[in-house]
PDB file of N, CA and C in Angstrom:
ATOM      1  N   UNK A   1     -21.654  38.840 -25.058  1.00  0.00           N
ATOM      2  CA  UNK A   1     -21.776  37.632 -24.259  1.00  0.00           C
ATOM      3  C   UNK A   1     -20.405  37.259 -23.665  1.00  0.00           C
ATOM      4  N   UNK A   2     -20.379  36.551 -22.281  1.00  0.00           N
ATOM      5  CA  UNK A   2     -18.896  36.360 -22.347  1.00  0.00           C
ATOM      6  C   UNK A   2     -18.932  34.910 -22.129  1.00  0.00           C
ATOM      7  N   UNK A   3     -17.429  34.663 -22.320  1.00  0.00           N
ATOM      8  CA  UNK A   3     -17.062  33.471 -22.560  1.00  0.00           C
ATOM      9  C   UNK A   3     -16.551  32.743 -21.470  1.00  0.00           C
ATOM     10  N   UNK A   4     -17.582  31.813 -20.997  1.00  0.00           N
ATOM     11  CA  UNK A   4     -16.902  31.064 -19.627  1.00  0.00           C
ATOM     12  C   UNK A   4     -16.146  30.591 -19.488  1.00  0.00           C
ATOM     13  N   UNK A   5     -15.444  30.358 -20.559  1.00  0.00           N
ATOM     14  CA  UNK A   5     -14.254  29.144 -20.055  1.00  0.00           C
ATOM     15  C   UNK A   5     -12.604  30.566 -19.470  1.00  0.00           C
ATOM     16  N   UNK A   6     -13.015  31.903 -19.871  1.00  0.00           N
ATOM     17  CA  UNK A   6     -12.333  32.473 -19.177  1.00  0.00           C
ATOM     18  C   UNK A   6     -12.569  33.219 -17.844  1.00  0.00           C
ATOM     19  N   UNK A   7     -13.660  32.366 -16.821  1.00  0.00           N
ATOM     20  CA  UNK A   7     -13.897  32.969 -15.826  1.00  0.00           C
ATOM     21  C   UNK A   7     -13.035  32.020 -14.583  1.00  0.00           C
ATOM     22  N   UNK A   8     -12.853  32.925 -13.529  1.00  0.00           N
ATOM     23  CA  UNK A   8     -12.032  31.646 -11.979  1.00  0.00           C
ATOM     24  C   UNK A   8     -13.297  31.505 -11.772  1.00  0.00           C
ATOM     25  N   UNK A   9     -13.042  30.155 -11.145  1.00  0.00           N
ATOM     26  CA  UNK A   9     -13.904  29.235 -10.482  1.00  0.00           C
ATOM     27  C   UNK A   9     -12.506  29.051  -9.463  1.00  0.00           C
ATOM     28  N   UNK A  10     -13.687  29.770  -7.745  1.00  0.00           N
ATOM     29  CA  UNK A  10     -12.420  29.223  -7.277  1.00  0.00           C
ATOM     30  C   UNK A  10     -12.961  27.944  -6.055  1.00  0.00           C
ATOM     31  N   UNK A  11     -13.756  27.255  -6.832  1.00  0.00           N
ATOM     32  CA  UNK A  11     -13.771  26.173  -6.086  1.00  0.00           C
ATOM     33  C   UNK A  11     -12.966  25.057  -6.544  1.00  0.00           C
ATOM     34  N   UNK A  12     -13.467  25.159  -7.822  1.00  0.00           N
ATOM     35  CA  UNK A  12     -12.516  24.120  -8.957  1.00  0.00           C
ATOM     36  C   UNK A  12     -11.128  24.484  -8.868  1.00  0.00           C
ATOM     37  N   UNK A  13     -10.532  25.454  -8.511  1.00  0.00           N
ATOM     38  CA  UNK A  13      -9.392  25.717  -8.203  1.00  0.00           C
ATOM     39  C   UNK A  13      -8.835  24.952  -6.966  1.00  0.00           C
ATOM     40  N   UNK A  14      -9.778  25.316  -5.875  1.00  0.00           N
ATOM     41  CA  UNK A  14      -9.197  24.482  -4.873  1.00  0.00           C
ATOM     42  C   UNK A  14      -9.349  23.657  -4.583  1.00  0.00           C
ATOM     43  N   UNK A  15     -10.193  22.539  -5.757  1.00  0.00           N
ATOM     44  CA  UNK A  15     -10.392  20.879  -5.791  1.00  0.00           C
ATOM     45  C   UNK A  15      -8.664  20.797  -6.387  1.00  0.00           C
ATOM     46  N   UNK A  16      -8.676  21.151  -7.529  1.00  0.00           N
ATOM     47  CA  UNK A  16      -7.283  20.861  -8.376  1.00  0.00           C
ATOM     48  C   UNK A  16      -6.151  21.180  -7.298  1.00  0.00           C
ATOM     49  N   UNK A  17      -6.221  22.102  -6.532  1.00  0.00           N
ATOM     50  CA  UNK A  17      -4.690  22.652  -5.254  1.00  0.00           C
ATOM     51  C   UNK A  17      -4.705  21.064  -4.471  1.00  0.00           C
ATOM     52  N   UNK A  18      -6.195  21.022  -3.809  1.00  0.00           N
ATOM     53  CA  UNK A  18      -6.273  19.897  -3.210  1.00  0.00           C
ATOM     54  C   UNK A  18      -5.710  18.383  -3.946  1.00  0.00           C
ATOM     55  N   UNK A  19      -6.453  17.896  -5.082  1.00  0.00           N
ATOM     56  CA  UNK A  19      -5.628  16.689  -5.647  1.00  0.00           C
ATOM     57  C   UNK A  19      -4.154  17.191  -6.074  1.00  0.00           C
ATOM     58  N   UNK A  20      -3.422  17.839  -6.144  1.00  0.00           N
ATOM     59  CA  UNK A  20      -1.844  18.195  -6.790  1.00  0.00           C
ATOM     60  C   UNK A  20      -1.045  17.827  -4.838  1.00  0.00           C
ATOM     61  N   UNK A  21      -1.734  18.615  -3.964  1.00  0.00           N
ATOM     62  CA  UNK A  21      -1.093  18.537  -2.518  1.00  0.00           C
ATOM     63  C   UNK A  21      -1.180  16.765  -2.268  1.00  0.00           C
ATOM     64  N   UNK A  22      -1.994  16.608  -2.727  1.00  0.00           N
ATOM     65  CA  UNK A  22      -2.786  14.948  -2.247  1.00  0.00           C
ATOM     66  C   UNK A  22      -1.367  13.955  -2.922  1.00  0.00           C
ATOM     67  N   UNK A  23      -1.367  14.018  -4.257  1.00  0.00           N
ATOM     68  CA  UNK A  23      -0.292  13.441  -5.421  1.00  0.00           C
ATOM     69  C   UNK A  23       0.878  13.399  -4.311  1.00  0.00           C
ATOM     70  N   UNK A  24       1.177  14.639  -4.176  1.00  0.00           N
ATOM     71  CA  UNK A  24       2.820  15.297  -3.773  1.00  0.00           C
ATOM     72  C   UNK A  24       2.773  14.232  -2.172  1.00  0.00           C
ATOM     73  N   UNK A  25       2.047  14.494  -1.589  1.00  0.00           N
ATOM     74  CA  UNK A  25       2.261  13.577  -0.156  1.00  0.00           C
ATOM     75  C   UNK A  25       2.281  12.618  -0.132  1.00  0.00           C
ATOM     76  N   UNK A  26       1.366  12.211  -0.826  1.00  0.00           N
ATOM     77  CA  UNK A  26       1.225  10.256  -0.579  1.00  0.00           C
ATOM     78  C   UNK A  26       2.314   9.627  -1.322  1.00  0.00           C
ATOM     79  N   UNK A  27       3.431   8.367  -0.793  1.00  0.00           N
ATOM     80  CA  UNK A  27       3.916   7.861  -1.988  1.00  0.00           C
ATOM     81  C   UNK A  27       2.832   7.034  -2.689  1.00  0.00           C
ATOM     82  N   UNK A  28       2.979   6.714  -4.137  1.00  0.00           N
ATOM     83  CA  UNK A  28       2.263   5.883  -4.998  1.00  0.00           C
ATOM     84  C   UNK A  28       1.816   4.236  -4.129  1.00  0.00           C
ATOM     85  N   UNK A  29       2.570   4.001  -3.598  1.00  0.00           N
ATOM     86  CA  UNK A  29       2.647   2.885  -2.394  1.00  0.00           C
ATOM     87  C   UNK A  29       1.231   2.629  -1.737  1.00  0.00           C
ATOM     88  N   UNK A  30       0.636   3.734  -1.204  1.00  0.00           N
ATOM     89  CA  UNK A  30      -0.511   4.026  -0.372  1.00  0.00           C
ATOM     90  C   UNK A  30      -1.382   4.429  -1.410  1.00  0.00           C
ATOM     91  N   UNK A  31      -1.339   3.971  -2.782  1.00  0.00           N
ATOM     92  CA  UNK A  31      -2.407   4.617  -3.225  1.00  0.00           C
ATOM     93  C   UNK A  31      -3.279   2.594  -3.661  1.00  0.00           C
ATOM     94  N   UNK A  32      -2.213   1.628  -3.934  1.00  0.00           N
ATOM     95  CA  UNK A  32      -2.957   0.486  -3.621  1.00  0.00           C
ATOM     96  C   UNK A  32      -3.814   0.125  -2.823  1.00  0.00           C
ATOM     97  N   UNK A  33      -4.826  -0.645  -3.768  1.00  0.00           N
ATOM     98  CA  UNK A  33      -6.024  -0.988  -2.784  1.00  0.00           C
ATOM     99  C   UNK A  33      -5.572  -2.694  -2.238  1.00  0.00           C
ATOM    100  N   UNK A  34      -4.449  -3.134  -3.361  1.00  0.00           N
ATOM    101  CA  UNK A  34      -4.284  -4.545  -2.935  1.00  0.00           C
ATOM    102  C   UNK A  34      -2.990  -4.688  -3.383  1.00  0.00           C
ATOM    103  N   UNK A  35      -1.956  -5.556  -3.105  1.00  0.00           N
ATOM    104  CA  UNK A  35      -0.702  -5.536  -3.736  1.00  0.00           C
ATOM    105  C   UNK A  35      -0.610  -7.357  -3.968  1.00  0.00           C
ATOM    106  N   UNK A  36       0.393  -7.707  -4.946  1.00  0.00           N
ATOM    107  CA  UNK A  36       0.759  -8.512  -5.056  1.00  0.00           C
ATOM    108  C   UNK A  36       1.921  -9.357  -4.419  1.00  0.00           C
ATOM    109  N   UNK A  37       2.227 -10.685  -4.688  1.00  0.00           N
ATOM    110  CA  UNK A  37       3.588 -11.461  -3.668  1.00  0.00           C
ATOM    111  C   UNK A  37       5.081 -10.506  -4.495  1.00  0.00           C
ATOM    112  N   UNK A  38       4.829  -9.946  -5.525  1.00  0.00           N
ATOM    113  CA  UNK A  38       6.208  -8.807  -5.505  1.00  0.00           C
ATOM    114  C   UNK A  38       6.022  -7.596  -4.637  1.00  0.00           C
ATOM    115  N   UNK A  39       5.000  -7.321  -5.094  1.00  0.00           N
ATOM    116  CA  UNK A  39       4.801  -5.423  -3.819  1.00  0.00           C
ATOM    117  C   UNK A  39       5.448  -6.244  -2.660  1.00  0.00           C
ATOM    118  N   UNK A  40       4.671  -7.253  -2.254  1.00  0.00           N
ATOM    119  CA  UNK A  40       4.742  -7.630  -0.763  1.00  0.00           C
ATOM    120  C   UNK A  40       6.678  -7.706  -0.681  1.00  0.00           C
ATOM    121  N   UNK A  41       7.446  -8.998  -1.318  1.00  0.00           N
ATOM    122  CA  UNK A  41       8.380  -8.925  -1.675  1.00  0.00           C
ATOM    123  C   UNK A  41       9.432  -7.578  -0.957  1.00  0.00           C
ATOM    124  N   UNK A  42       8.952  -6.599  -2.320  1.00  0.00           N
ATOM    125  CA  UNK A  42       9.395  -5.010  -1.964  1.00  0.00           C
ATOM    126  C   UNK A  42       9.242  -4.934  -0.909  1.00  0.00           C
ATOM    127  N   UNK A  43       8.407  -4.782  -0.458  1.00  0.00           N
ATOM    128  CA  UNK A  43       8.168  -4.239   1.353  1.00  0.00           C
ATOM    129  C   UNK A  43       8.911  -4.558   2.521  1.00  0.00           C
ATOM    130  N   UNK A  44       8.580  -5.750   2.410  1.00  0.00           N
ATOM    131  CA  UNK A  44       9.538  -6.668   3.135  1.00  0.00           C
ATOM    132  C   UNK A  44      10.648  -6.869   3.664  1.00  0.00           C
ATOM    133  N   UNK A  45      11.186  -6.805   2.408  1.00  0.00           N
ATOM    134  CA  UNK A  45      12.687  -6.932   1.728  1.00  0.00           C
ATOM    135  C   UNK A  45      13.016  -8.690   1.890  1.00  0.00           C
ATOM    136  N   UNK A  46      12.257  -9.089   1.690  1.00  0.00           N
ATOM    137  CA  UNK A  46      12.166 -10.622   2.072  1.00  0.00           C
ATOM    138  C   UNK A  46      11.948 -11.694   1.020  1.00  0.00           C
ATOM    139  N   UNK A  47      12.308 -12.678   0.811  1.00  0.00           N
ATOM    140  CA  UNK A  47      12.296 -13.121  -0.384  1.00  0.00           C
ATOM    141  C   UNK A  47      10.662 -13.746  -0.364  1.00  0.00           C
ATOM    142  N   UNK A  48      10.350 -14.068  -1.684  1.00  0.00           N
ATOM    143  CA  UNK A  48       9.433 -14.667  -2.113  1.00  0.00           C
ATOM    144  C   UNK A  48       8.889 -16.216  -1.098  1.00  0.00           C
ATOM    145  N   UNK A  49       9.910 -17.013  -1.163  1.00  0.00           N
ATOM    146  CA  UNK A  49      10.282 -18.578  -0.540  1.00  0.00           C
ATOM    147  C   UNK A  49       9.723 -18.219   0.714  1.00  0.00           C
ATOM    148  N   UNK A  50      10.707 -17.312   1.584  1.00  0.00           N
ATOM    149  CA  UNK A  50      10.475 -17.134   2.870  1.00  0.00           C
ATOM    150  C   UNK A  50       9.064 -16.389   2.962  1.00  0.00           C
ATOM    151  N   UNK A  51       8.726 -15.684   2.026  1.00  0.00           N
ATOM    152  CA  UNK A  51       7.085 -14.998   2.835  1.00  0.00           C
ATOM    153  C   UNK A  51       6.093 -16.239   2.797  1.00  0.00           C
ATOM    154  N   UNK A  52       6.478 -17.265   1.981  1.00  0.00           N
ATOM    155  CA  UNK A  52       5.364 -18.161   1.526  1.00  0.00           C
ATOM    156  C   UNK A  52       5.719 -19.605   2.747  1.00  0.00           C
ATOM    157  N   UNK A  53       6.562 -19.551   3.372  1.00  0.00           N
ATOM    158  CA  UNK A  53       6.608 -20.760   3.735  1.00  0.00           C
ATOM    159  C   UNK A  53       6.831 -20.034   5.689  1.00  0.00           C
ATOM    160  N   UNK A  54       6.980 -18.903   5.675  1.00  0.00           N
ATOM    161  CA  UNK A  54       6.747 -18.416   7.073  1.00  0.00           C
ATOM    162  C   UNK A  54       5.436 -17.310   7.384  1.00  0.00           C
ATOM    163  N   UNK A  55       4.895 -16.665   6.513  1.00  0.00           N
ATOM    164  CA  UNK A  55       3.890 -15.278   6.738  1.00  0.00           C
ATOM    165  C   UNK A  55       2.899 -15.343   5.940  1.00  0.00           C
ATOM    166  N   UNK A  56       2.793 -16.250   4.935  1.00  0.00           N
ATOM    167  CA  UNK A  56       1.473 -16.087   3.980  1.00  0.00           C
ATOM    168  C   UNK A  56       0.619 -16.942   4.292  1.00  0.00           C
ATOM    169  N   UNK A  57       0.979 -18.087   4.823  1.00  0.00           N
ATOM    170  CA  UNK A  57       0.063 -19.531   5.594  1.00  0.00           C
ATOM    171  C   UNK A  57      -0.468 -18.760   6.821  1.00  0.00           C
ATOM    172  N   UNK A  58      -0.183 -17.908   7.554  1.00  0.00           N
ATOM    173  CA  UNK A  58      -0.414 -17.740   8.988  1.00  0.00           C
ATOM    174  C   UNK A  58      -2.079 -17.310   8.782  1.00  0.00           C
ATOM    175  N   UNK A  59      -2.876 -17.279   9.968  1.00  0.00           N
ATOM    176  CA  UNK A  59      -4.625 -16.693   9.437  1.00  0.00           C
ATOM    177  C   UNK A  59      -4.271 -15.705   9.383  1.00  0.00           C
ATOM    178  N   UNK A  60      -3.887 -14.510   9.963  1.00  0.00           N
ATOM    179  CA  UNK A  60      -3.866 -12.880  10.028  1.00  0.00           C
ATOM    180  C   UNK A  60      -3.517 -12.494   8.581  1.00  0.00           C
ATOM    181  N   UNK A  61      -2.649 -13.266   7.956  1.00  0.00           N
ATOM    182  CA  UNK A  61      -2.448 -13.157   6.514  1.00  0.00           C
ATOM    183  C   UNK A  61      -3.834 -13.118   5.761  1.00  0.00           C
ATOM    184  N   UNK A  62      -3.754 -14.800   5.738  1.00  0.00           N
ATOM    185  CA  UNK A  62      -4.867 -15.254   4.958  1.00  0.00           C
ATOM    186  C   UNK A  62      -6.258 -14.609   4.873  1.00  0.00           C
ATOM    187  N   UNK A  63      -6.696 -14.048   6.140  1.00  0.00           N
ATOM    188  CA  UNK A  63      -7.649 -13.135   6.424  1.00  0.00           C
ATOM    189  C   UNK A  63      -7.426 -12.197   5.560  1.00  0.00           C
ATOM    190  N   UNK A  64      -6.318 -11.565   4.985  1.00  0.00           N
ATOM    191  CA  UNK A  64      -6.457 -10.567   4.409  1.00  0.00           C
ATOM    192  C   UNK A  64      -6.685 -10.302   2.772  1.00  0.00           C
ATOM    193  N   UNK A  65      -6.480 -12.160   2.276  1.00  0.00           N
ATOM    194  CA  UNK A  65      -6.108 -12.084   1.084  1.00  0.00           C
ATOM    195  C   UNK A  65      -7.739 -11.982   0.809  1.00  0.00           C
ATOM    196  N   UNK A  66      -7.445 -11.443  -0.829  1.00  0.00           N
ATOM    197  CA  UNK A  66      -8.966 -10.795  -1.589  1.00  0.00           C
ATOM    198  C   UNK A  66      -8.593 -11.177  -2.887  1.00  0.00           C
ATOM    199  N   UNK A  67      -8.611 -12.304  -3.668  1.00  0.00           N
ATOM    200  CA  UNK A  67      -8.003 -12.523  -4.915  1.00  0.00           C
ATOM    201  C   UNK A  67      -9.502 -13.132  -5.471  1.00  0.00           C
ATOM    202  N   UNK A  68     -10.086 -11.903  -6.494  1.00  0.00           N
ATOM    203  CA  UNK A  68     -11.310 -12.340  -7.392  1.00  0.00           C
ATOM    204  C   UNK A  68     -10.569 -13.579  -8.484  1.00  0.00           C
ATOM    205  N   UNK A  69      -9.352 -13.533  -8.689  1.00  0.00           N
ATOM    206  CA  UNK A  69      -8.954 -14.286  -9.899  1.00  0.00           C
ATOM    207  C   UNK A  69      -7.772 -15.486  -9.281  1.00  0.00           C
ATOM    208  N   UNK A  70      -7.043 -15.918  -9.837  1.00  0.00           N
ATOM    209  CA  UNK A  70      -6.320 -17.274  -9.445  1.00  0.00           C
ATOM    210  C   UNK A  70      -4.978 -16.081  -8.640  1.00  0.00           C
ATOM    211  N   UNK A  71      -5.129 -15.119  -8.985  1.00  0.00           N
ATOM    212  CA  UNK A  71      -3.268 -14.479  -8.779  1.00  0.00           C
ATOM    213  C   UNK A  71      -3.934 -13.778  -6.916  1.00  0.00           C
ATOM    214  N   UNK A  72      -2.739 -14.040  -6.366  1.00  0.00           N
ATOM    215  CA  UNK A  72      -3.091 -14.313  -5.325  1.00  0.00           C
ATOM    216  C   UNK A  72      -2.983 -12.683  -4.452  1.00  0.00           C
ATOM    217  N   UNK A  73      -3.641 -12.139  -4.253  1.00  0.00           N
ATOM    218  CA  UNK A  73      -3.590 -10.216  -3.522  1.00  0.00           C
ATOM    219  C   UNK A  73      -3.822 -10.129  -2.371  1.00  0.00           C
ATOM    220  N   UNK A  74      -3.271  -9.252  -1.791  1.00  0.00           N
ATOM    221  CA  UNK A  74      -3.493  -8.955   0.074  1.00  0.00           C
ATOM    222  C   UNK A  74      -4.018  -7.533  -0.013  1.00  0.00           C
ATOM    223  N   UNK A  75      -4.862  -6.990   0.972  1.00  0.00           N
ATOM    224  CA  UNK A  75      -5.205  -5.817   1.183  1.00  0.00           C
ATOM    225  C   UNK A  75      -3.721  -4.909   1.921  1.00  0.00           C
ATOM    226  N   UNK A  76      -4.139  -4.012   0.906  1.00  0.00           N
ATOM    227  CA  UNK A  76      -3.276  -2.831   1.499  1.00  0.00           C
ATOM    228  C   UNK A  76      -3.716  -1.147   1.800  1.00  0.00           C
ATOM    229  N   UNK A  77      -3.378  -0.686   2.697  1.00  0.00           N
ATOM    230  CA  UNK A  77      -2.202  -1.054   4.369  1.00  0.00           C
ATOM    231  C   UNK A  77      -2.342  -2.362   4.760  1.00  0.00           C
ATOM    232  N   UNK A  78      -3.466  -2.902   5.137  1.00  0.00           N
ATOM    233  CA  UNK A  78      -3.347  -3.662   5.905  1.00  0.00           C
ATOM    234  C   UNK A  78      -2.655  -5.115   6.098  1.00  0.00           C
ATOM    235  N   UNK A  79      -1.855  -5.195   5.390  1.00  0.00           N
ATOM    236  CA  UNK A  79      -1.004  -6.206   4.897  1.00  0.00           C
ATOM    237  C   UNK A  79       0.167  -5.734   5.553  1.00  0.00           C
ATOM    238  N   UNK A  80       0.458  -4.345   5.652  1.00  0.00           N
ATOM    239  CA  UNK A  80       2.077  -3.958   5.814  1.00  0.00           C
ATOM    240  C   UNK A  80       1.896  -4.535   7.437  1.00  0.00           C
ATOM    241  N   UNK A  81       0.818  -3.299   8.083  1.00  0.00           N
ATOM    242  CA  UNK A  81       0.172  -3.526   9.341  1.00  0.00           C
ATOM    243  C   UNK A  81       0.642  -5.092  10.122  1.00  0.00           C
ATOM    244  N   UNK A  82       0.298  -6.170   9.432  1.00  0.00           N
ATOM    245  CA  UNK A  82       0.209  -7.369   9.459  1.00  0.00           C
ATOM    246  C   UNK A  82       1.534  -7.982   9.617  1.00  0.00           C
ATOM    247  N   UNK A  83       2.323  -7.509   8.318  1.00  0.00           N
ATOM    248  CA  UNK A  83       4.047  -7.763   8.645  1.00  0.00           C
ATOM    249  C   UNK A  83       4.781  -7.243  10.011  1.00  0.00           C
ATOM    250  N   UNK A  84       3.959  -5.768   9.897  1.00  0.00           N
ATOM    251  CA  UNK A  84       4.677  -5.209  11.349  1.00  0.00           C
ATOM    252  C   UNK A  84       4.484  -5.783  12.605  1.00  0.00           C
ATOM    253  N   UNK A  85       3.506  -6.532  12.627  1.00  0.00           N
ATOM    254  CA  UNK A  85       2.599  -6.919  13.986  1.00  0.00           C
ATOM    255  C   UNK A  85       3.583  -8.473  14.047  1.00  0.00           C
ATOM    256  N   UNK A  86       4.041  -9.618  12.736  1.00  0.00           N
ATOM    257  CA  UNK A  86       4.384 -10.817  12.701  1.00  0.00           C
ATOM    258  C   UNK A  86       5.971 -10.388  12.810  1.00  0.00           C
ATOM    259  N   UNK A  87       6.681  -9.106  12.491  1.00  0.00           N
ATOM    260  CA  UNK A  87       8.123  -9.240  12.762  1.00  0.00           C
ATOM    261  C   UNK A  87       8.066  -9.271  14.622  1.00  0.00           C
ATOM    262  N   UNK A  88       7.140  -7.939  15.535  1.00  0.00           N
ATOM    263  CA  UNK A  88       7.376  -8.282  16.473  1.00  0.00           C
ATOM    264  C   UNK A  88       7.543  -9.400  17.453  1.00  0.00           C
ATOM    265  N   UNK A  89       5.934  -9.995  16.872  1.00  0.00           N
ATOM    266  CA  UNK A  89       6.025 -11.269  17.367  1.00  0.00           C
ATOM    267  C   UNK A  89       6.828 -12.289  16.997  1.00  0.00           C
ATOM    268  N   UNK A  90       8.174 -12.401  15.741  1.00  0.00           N
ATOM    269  CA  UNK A  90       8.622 -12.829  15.791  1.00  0.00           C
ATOM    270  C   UNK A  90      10.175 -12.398  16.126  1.00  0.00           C
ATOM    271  N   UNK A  91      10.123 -11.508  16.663  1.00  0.00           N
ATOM    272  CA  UNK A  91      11.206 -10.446  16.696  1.00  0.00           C
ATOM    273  C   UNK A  91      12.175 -10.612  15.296  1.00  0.00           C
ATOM    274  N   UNK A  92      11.678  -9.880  14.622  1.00  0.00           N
ATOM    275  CA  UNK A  92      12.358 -10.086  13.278  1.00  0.00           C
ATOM    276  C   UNK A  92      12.782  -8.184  12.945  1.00  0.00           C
ATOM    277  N   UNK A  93      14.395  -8.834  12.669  1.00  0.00           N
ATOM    278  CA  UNK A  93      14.596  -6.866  13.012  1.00  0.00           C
ATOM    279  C   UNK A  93      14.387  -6.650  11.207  1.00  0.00           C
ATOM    280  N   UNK A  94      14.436  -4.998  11.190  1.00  0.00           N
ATOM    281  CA  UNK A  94      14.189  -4.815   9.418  1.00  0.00           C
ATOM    282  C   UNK A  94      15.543  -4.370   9.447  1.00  0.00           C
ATOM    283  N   UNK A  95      15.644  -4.936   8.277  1.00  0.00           N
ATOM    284  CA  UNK A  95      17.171  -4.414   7.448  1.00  0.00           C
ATOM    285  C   UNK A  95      17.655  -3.249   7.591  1.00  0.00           C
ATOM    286  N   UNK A  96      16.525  -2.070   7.733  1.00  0.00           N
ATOM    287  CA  UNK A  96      17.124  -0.950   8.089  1.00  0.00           C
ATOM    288  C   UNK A  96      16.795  -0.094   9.465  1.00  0.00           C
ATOM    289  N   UNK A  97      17.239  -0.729  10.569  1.00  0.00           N
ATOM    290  CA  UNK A  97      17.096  -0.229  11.635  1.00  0.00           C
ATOM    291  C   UNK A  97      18.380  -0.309  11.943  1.00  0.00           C
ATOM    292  N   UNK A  98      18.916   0.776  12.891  1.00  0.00           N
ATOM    293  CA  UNK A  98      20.488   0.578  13.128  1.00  0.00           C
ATOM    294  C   UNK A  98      20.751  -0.553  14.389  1.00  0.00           C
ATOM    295  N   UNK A  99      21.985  -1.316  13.990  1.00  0.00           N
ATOM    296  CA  UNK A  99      22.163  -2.002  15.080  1.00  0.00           C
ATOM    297  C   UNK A  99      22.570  -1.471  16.431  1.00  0.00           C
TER     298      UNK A  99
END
């Protein structure tokens, strides 16, 4: 009789190639379905004070928030999306663009 667990499977092989390539590309970043006012924070590079009293009141924000519980979450991408769209319109340069 033989013993399956020493046969290739090469489909299961190229599910496993596929999730290891998948890991390696994406940062961990893009693997959130929602982030919190620190992720956001991080992203930003913006303080806490300032996201809450200039970008978290706005609707395009608020539209995005999804908080089943009291702690307050934004959808992500679409949150970053959202920052990118409120620096233009506010012409707000990022910290790391060269002058």
């Amino acid at each position: 009789m033989l013993d399956q667990r020493n046969l290739f499977d090469p489909v299961e092989y190229a599910k496993e190639c596929i999730r290891e390539e998948v890991k390696k590309l994406m940062p961990k970043e893009i693997l959130f379905a929602t982030i919190d006012i620190n992720k956001l924070v991080q992203i930003t590079s913006h303080s806490v004070t300032y996201l809450e009293k200039h970008f978290i009141n706005t609707p395009d924000v608020q539209a995005l928030e999804c908080s089943p519980t009291t702690k307050r979450l934004w959808k992500y991408p679409d949150i970053r999306d959202c920052w990118l769209e409120f620096c233009e319109q506010n012409n707000i340069k990022s910290k790391e663009e060269p002058k």
